[in-house]
C-alpha atoms as a PDB file:
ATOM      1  CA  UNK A   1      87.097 107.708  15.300  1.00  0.00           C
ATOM      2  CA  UNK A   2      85.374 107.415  18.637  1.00  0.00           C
ATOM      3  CA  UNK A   3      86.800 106.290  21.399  1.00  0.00           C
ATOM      4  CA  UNK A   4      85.479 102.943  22.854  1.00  0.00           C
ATOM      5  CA  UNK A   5      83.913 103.229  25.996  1.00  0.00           C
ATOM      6  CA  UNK A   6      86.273 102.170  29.066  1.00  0.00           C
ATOM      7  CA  UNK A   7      83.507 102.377  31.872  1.00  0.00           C
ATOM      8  CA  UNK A   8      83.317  99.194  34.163  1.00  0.00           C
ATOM      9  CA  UNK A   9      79.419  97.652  35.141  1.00  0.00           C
ATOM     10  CA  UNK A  10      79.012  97.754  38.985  1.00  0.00           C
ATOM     11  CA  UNK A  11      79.452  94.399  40.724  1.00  0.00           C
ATOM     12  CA  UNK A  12      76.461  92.568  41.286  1.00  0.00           C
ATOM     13  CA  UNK A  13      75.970  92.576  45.008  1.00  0.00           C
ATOM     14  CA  UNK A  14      73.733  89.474  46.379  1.00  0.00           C
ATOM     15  CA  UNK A  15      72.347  90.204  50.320  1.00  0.00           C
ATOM     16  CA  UNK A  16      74.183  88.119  52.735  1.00  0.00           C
ATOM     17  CA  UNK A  17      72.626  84.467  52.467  1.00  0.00           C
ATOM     18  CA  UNK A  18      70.942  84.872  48.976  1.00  0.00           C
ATOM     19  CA  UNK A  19      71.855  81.741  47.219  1.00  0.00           C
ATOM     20  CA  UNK A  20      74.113  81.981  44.478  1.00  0.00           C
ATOM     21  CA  UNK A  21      74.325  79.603  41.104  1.00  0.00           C
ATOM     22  CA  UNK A  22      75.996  76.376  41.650  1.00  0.00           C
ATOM     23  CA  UNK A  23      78.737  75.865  39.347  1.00  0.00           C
ATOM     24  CA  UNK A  24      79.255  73.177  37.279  1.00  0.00           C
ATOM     25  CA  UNK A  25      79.906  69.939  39.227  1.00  0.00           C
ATOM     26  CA  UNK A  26      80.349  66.066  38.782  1.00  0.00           C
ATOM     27  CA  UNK A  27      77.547  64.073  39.784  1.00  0.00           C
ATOM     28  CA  UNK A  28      78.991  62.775  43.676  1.00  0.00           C
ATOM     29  CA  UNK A  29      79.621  59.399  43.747  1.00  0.00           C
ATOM     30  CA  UNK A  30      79.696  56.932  46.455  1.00  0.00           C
ATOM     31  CA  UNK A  31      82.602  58.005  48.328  1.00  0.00           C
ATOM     32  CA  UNK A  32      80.455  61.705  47.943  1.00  0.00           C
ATOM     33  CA  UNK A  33      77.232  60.510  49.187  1.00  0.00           C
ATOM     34  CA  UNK A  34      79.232  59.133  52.598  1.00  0.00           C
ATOM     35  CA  UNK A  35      81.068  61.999  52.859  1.00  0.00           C
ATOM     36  CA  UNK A  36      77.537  64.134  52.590  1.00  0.00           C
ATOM     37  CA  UNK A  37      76.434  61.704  55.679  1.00  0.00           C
ATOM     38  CA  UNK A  38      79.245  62.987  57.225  1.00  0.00           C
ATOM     39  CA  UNK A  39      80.902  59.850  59.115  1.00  0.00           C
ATOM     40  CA  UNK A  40      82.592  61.633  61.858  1.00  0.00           C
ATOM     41  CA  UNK A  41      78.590  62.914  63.633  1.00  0.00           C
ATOM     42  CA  UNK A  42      77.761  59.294  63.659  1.00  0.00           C
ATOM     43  CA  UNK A  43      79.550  58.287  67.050  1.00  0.00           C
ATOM     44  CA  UNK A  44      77.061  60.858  68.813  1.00  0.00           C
ATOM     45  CA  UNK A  45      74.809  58.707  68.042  1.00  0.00           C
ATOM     46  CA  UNK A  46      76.642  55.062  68.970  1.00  0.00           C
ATOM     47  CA  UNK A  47      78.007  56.328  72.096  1.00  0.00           C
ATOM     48  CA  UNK A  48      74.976  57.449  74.001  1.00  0.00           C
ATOM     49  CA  UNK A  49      72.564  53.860  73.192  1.00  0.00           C
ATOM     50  CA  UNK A  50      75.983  52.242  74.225  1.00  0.00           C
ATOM     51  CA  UNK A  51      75.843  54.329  77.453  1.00  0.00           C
ATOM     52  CA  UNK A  52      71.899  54.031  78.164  1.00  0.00           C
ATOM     53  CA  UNK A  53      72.351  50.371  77.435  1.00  0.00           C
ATOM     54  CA  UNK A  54      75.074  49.912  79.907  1.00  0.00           C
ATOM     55  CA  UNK A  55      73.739  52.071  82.445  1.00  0.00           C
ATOM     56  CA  UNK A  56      70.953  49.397  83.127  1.00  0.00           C
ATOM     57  CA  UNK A  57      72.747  46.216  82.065  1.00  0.00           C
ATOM     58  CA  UNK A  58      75.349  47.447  84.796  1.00  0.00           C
ATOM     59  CA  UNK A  59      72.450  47.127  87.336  1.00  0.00           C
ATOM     60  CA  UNK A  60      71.988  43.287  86.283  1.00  0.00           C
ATOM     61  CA  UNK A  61      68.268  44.790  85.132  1.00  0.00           C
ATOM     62  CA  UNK A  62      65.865  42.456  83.655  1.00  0.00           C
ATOM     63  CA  UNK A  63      64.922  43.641  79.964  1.00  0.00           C
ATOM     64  CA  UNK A  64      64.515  43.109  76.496  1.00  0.00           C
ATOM     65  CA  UNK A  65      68.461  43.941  75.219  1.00  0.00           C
ATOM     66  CA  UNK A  66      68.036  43.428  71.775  1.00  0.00           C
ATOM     67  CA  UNK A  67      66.084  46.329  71.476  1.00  0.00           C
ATOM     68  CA  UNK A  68      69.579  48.360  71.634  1.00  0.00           C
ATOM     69  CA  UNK A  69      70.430  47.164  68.519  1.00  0.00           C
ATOM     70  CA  UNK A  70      66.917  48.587  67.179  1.00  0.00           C
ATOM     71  CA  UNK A  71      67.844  52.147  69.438  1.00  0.00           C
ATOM     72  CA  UNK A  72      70.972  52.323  67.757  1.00  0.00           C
ATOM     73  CA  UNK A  73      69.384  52.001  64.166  1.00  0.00           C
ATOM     74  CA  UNK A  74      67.225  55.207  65.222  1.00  0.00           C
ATOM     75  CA  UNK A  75      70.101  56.986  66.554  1.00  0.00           C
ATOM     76  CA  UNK A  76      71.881  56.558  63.406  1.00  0.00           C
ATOM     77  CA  UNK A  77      69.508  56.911  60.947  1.00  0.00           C
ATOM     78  CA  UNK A  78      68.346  60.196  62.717  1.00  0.00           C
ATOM     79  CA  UNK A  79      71.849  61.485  62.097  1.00  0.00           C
ATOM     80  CA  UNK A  80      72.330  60.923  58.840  1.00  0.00           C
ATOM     81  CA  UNK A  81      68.909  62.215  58.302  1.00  0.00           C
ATOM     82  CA  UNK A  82      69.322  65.546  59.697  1.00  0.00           C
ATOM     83  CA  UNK A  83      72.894  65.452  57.868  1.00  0.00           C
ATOM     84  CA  UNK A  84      71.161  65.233  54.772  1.00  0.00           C
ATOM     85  CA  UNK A  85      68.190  67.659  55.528  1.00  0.00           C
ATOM     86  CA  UNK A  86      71.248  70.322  56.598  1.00  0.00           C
ATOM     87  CA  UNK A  87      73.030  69.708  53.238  1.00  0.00           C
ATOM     88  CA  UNK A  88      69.639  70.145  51.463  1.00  0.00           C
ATOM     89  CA  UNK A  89      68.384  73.371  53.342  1.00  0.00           C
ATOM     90  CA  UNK A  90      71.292  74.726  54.092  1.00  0.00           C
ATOM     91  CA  UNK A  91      71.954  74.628  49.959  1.00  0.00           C
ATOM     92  CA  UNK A  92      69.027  75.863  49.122  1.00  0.00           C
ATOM     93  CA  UNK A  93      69.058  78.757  51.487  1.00  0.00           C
ATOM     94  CA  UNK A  94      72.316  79.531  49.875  1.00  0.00           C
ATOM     95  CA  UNK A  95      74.324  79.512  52.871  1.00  0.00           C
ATOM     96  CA  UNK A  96      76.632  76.754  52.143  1.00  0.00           C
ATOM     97  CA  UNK A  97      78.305  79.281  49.778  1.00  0.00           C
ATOM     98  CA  UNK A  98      79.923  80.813  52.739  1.00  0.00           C
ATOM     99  CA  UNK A  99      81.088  77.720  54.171  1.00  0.00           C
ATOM    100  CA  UNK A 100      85.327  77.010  54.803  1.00  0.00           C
ATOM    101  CA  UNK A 101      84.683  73.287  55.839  1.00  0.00           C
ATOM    102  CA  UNK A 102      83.834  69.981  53.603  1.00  0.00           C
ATOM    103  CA  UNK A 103      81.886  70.884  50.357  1.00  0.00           C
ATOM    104  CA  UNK A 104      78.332  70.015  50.748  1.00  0.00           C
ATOM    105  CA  UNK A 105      75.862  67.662  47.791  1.00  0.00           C
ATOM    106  CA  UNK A 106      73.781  70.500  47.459  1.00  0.00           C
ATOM    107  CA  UNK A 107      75.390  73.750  47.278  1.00  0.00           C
ATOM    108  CA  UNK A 108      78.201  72.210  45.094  1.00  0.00           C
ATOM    109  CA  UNK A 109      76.107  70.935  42.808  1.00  0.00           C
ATOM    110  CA  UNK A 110      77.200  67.338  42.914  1.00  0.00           C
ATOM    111  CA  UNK A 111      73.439  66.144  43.723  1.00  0.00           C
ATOM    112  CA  UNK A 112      69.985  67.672  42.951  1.00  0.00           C
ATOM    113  CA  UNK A 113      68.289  69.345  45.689  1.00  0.00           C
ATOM    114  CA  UNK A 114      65.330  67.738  45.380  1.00  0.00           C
ATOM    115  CA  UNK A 115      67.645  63.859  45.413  1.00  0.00           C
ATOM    116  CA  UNK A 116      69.552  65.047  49.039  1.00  0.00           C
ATOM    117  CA  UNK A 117      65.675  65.822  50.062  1.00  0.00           C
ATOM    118  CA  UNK A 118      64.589  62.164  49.572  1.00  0.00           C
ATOM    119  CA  UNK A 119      67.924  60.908  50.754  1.00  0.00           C
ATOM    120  CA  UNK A 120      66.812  62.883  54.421  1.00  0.00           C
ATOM    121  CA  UNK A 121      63.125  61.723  53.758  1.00  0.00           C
ATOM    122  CA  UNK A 122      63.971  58.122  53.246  1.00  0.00           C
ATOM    123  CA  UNK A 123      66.474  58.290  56.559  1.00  0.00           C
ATOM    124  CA  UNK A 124      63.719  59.421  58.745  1.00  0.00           C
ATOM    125  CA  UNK A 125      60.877  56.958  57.354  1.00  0.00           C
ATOM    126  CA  UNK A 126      63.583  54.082  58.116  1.00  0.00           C
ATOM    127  CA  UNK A 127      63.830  55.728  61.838  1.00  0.00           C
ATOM    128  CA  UNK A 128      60.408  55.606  62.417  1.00  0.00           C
ATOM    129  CA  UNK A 129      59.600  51.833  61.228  1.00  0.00           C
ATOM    130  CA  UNK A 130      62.850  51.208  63.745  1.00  0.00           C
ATOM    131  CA  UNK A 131      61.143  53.439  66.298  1.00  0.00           C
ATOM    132  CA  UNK A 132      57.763  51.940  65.825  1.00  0.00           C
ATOM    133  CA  UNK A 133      59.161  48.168  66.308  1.00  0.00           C
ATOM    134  CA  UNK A 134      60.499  49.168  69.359  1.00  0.00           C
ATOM    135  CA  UNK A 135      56.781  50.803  70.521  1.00  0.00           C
ATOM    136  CA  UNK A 136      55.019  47.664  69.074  1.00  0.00           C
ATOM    137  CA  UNK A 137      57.914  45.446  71.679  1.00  0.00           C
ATOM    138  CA  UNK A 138      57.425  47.476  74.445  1.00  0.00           C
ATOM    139  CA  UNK A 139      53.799  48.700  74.512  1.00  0.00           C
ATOM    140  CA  UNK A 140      55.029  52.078  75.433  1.00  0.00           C
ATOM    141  CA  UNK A 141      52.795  54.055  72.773  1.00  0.00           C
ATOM    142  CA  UNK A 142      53.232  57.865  73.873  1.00  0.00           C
ATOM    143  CA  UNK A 143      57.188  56.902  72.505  1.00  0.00           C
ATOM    144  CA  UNK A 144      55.694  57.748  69.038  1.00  0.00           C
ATOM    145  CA  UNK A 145      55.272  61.002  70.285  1.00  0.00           C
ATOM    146  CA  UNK A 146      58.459  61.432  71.341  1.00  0.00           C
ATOM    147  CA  UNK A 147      59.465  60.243  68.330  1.00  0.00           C
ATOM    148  CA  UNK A 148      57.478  62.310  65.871  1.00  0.00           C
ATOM    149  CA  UNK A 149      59.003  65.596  67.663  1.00  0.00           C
ATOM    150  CA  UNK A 150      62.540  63.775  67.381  1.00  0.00           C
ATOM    151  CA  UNK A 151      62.209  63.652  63.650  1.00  0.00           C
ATOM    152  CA  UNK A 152      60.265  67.277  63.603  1.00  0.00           C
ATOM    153  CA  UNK A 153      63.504  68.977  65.815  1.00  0.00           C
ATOM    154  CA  UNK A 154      65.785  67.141  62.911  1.00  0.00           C
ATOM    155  CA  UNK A 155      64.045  68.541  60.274  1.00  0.00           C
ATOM    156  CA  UNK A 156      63.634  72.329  61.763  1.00  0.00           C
ATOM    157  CA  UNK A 157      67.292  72.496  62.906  1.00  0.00           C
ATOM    158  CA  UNK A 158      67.875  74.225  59.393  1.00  0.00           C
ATOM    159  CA  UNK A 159      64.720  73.657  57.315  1.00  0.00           C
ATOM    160  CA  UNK A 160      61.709  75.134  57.394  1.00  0.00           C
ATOM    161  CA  UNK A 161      60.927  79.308  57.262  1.00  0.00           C
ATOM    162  CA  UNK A 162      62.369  79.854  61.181  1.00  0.00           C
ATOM    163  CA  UNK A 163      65.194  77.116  61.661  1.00  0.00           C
ATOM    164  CA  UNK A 164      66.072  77.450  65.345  1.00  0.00           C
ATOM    165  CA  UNK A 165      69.705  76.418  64.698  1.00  0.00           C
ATOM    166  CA  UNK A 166      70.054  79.534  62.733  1.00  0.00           C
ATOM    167  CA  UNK A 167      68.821  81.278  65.661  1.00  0.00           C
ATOM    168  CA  UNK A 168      71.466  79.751  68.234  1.00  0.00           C
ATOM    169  CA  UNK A 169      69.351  76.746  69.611  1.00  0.00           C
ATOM    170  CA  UNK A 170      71.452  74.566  68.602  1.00  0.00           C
ATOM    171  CA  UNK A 171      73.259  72.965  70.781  1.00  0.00           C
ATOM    172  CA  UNK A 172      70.373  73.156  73.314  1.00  0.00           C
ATOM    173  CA  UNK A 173      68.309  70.356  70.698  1.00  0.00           C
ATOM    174  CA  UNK A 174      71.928  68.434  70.443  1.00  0.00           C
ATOM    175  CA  UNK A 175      72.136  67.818  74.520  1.00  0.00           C
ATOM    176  CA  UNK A 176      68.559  66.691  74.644  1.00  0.00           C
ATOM    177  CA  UNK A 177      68.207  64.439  71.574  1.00  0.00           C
ATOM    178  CA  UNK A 178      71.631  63.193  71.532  1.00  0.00           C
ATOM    179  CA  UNK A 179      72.376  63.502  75.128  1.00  0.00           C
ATOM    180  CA  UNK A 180      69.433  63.244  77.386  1.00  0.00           C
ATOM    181  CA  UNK A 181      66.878  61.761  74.534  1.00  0.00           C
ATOM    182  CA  UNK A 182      69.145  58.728  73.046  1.00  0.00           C
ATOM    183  CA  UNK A 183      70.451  57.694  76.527  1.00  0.00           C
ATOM    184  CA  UNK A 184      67.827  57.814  78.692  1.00  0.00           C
ATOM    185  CA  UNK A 185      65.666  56.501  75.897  1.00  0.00           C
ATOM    186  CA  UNK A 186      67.788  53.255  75.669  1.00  0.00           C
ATOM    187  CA  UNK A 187      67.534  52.660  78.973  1.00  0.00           C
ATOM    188  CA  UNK A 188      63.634  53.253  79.334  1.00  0.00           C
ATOM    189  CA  UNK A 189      63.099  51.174  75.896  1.00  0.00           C
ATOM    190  CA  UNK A 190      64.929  47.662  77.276  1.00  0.00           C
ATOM    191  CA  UNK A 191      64.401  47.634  80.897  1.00  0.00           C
ATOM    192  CA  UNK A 192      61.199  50.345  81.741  1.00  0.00           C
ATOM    193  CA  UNK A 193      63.229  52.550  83.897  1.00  0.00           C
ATOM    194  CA  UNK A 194      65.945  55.033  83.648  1.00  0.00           C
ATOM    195  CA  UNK A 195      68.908  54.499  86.456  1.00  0.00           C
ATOM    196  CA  UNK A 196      70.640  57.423  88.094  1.00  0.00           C
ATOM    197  CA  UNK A 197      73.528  56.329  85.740  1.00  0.00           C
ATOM    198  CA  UNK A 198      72.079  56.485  82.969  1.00  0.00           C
ATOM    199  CA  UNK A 199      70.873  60.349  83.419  1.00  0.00           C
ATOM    200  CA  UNK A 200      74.880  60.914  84.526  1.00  0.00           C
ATOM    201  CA  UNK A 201      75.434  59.412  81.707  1.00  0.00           C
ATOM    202  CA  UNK A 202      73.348  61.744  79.686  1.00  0.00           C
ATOM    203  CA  UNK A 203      74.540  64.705  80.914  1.00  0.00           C
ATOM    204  CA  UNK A 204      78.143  63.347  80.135  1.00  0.00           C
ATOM    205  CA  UNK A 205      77.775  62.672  76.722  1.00  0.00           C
ATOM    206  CA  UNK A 206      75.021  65.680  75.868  1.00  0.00           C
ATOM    207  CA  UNK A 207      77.915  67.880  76.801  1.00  0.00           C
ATOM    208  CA  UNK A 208      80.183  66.462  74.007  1.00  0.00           C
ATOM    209  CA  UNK A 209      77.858  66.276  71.653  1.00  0.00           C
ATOM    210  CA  UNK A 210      77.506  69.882  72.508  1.00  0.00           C
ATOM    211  CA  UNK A 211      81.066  70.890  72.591  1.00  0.00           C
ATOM    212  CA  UNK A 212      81.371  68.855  68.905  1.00  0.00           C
ATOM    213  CA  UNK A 213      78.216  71.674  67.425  1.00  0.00           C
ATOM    214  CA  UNK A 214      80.165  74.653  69.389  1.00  0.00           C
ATOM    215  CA  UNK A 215      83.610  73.986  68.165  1.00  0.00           C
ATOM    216  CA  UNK A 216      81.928  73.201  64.527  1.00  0.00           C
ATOM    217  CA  UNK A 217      80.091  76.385  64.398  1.00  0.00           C
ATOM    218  CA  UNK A 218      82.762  78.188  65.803  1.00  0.00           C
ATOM    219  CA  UNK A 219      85.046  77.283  62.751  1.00  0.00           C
ATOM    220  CA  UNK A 220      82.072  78.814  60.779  1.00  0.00           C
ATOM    221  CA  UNK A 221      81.595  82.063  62.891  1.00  0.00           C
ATOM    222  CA  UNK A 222      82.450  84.490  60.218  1.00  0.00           C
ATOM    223  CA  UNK A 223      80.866  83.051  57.252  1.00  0.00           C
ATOM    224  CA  UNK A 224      77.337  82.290  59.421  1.00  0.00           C
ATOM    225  CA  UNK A 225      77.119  85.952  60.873  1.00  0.00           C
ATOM    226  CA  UNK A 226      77.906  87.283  56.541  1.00  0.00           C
ATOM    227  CA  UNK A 227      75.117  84.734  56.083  1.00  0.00           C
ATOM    228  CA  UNK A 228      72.677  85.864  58.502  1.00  0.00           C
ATOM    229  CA  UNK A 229      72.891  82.522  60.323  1.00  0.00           C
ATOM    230  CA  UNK A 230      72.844  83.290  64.275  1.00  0.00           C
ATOM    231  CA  UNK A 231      74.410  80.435  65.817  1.00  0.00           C
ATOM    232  CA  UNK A 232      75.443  80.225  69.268  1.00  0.00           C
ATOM    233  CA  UNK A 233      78.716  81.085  68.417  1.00  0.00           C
ATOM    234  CA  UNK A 234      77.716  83.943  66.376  1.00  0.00           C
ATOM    235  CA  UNK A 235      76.072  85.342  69.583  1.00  0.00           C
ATOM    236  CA  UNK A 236      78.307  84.898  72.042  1.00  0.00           C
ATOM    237  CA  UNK A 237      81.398  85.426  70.027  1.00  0.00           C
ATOM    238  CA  UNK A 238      84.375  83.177  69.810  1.00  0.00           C
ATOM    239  CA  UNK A 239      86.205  84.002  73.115  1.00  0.00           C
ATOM    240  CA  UNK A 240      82.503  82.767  74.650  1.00  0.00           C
ATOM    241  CA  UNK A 241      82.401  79.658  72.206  1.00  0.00           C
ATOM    242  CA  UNK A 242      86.055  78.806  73.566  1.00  0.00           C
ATOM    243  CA  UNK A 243      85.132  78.812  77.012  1.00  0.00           C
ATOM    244  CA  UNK A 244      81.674  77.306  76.938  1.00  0.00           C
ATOM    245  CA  UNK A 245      83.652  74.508  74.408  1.00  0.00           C
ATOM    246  CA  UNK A 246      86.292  74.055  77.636  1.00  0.00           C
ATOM    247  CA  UNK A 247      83.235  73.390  80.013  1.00  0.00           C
ATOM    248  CA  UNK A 248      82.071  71.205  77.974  1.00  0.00           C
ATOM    249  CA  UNK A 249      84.396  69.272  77.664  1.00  0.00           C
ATOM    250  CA  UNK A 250      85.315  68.958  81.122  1.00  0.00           C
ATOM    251  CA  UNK A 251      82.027  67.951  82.854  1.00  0.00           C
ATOM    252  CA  UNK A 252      81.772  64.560  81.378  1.00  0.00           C
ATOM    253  CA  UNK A 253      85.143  64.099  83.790  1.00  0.00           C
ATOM    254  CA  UNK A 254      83.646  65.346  86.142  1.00  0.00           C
ATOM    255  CA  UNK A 255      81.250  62.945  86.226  1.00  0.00           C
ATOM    256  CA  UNK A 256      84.257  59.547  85.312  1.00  0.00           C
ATOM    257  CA  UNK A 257      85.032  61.155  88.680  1.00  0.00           C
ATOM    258  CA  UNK A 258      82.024  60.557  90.729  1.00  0.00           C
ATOM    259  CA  UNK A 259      81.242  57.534  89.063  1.00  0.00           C
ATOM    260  CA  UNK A 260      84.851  56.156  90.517  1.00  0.00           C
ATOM    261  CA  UNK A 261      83.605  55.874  93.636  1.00  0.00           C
ATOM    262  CA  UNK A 262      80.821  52.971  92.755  1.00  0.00           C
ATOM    263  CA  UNK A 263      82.557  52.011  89.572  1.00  0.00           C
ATOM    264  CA  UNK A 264      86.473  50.197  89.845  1.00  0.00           C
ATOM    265  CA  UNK A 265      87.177  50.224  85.877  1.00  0.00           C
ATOM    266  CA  UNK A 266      85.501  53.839  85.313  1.00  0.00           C
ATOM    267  CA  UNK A 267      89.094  55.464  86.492  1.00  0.00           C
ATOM    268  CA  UNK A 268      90.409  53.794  82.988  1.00  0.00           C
ATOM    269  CA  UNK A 269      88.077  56.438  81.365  1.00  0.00           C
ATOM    270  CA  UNK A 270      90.339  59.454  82.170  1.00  0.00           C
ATOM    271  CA  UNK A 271      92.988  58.224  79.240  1.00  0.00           C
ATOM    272  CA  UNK A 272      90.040  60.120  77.094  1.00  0.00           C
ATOM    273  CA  UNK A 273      91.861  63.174  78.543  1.00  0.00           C
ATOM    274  CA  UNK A 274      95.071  62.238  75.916  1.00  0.00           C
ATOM    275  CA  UNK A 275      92.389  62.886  73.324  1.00  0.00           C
ATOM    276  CA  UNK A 276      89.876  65.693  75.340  1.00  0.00           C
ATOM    277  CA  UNK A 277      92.539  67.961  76.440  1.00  0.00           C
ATOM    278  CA  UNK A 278      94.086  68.578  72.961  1.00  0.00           C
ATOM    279  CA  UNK A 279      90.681  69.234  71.769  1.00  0.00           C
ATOM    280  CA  UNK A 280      90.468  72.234  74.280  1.00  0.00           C
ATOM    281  CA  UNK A 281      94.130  73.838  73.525  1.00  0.00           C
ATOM    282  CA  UNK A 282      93.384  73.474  70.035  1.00  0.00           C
ATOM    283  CA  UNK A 283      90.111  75.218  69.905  1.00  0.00           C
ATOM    284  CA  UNK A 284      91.576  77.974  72.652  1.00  0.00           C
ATOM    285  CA  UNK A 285      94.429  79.105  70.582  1.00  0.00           C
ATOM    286  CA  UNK A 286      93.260  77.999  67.231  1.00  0.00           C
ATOM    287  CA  UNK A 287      93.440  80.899  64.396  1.00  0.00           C
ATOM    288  CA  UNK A 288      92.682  78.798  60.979  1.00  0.00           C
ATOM    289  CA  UNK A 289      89.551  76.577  60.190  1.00  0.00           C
ATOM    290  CA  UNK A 290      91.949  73.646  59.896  1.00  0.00           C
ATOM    291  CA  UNK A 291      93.178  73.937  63.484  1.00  0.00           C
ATOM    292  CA  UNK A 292      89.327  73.729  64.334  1.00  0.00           C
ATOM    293  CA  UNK A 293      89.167  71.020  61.828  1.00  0.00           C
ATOM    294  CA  UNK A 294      91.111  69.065  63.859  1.00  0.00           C
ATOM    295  CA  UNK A 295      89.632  69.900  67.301  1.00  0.00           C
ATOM    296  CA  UNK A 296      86.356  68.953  65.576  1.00  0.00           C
ATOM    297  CA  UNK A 297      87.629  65.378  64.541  1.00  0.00           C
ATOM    298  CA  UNK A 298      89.490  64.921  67.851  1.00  0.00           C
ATOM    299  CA  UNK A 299      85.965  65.780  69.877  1.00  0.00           C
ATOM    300  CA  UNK A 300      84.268  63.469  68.452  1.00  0.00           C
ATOM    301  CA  UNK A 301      86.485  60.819  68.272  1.00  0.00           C
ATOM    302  CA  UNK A 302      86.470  61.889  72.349  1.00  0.00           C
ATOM    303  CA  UNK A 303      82.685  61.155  71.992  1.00  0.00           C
ATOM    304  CA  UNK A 304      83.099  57.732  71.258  1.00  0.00           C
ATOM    305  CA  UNK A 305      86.172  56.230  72.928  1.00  0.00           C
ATOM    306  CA  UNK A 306      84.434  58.094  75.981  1.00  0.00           C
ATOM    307  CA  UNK A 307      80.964  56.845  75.016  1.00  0.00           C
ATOM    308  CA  UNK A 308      82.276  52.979  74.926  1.00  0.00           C
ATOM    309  CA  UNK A 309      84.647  53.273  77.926  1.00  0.00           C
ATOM    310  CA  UNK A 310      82.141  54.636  79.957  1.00  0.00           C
ATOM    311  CA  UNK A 311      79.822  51.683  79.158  1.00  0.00           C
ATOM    312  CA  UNK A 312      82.620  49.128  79.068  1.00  0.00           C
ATOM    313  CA  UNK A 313      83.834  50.028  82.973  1.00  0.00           C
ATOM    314  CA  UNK A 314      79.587  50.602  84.077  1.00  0.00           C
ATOM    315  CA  UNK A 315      78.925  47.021  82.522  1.00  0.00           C
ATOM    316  CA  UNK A 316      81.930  44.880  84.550  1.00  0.00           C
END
C-alpha cells in the first residue's frame, strides 16, 4: 500500500497591507454605528468653536452668536465624516487588519464598504449646507473655499491613491483644521475678526488635538509600519512620539499661563493638569496598547474640560 503523502502546502503570504477576507460578521447595530463615529474625537471638535466663540464674546464684540451653534454643526459633522471615510478606506486598503484598537465597520465586516462610504458622504454634504448657511449669513463667500479644501483634507487623510496621513502629515492637517481652522474660523464667522485670543487659543487646543493623533498612532506603531502606513510615529519612532506627545501637551499651559495675567478665572484651568499630566506618564512608560488606550481617552477628555474652561474663564 502506498504511503499517503505527509507534505505540508506553504503558507500563503499576503504583502504587508494587502487586504485580507473579512470574516463572517453581524450586521453592526446602533450601538456599532456610534461606536464607528467614534465618540471620544468629537470633543476636538466642541472645544475649539467653544474657544473661538469665547475668544470674541470675551471682548464684548458685536456679532451674529448664533452662528456658533451652526460652526459647531460643521465641526462635528466633519469629524464624524472623516471617522467614517477612515473606517471605509482604511478597510478597504486592508490595513485595519493590523489594527490592536476598537474593531472598525468595514474591515470587520459588520457594514458594507460601499454603506460606511455614504455614511462619510452624507456627513460631509450635511457640513457643507451648515457651512454654506453660515456664508449665505455672513457674505463672506471665499469661506466656501476654505471649506471645500476642509472637506477635501478629510477625505485624503486616508482615502484616495496618496493619503498624506499614511505618509506622516497627520497631525500637521489635525492642528490646522481642528486647531487653527475651527477656532479662528468661529471667531471670524460671528464677529469678522479674529482676536489675539482666539489664535492663543488655537495654538492651545491644535496642540491637543495633536497630542490625541500622536498618542493614537503611537499605540498603532507596529501594526502601521507591517502595513506600510508611515505615520508620524512610524517615522520618528516611539521614544520621538513620547516626547513630541509631552510637548504637546504642555504648551496649551503654557499659554493658561500667559493668559493669567489678563484673565482672573483662567488660573482655574490648570486643574486640567489632574487629567493632562497622567496622560503624559502614561504614554512615557506605557508598554501595552491598553495603557495607550487610556492615555488616548484621558487626552481627549483633557481636550474638552480644557476646551470649555478655557472659554468659561475668557467669557467672565
Amino acid at each position: 500500500m502506498a504511503k499517503a503523502s505527509t507534505s505540508k502546502r506553504p503558507p500563503v503570504r499576503r504583502r504587508p497591507g494587502a487586504p485580507a477576507k473579512a470574516a463572517a460578521s453581524r450586521p453592526a447595530g446602533v450601538r456599532g454605528w456610534i461606536g464607528a463615529a467614534r465618540p471620544r474625537t468629537l470633543p476636538l471638535a466642541i472645544a475649539p468653536v467653544a474657544l473661538g466663540t469665547a475668544g470674541v464674546w470675551g471682548q464684548r464684540l458685536p456679532g451674529t452668536y448664533w452662528l456658533a451653534f451652526l460652526a459647531l454643526a460643521v465641526a462635528l459633522l466633519l469629524q464624524i465624516g472623516v471617522n467614517f471615510a477612515n473606517d471605509y478606506s482604511d478597510g478597504v486598503r486592508g490595513t485595519d487588519r493590523y489594527r490592536v484598537g476598537p474593531a472598525r465597520l468595514t474591515a470587520s465586516g459588520g457594514a458594507k464598504p460601499r454603506t460606511v462610504l455614504v455614511a462619510a458622504i452624507v456627513c460631509f454634504a450635511l457640513a457643507a449646507a451648515a457651512g454654506l448657511v453660515v456664508v449665505v449669513v455672513t457674505q463672506q463667500w471665499w469661506l466656501l473655499a476654505v471649506g471645500a479644501v476642509a472637506i477635501a483634507a478629510a477625505w485624503f487623510y486616508t482615502g484616495g491613491k496618496r493619503p498624506y496621513g499614511y505618509a506622516g502629515f497627520g497631525e500637521i492637517a489635525v492642528f490646522v483644521f481642528f486647531g487653527v481652522v475651527a477656532t479662528a474660523g468661529t471667531s471670524f464667522v460671528i464677529a469678522g475678526v479674529v482676536t489675539a485670543e482666539s489664535w492663543f487659543c488655537a495654538l492651545a487646543i491644535g496642540c491637543i488635538a495633536s497630542a490625541v493623533l500622536v498618542v493614537n498612532n503611537l499605540r498603532d506603531i507596529e501594526q502601521d509600519a507591517a502595513a506600510g502606513k508611515r505615520t508620524l510615529s512610524v517615522r520618528i519612532g516611539a521614544r520621538g512620539s513620547r516626547i513630541l506627545f509631552g510637548i504637546l501637551m504642555t504648551i496649551p499651559f503654557l499659554v493658561v499661563g500667559y493668559l493669567t495675567i489678563f484673565y482672573p478665572f483662567a488660573p482655574l484651568v490648570l486643574l486640567v493638569l489632574l487629567l493632562a499630566v497622567p496622560a503624559v506618564l502614561i504614554t512615557a512608560t506605557a508598554k501595552t496598547a491598553g495603557e495607550l488606550i487610556t492615555a488616548l481617552s484621558l487626552t481627549g477628555i483633557t481636550a474638552l474640560v480644557y476646551g470649555l474652561g478655557l472659554a468659561a474663564a475668557l467669557s467672565f
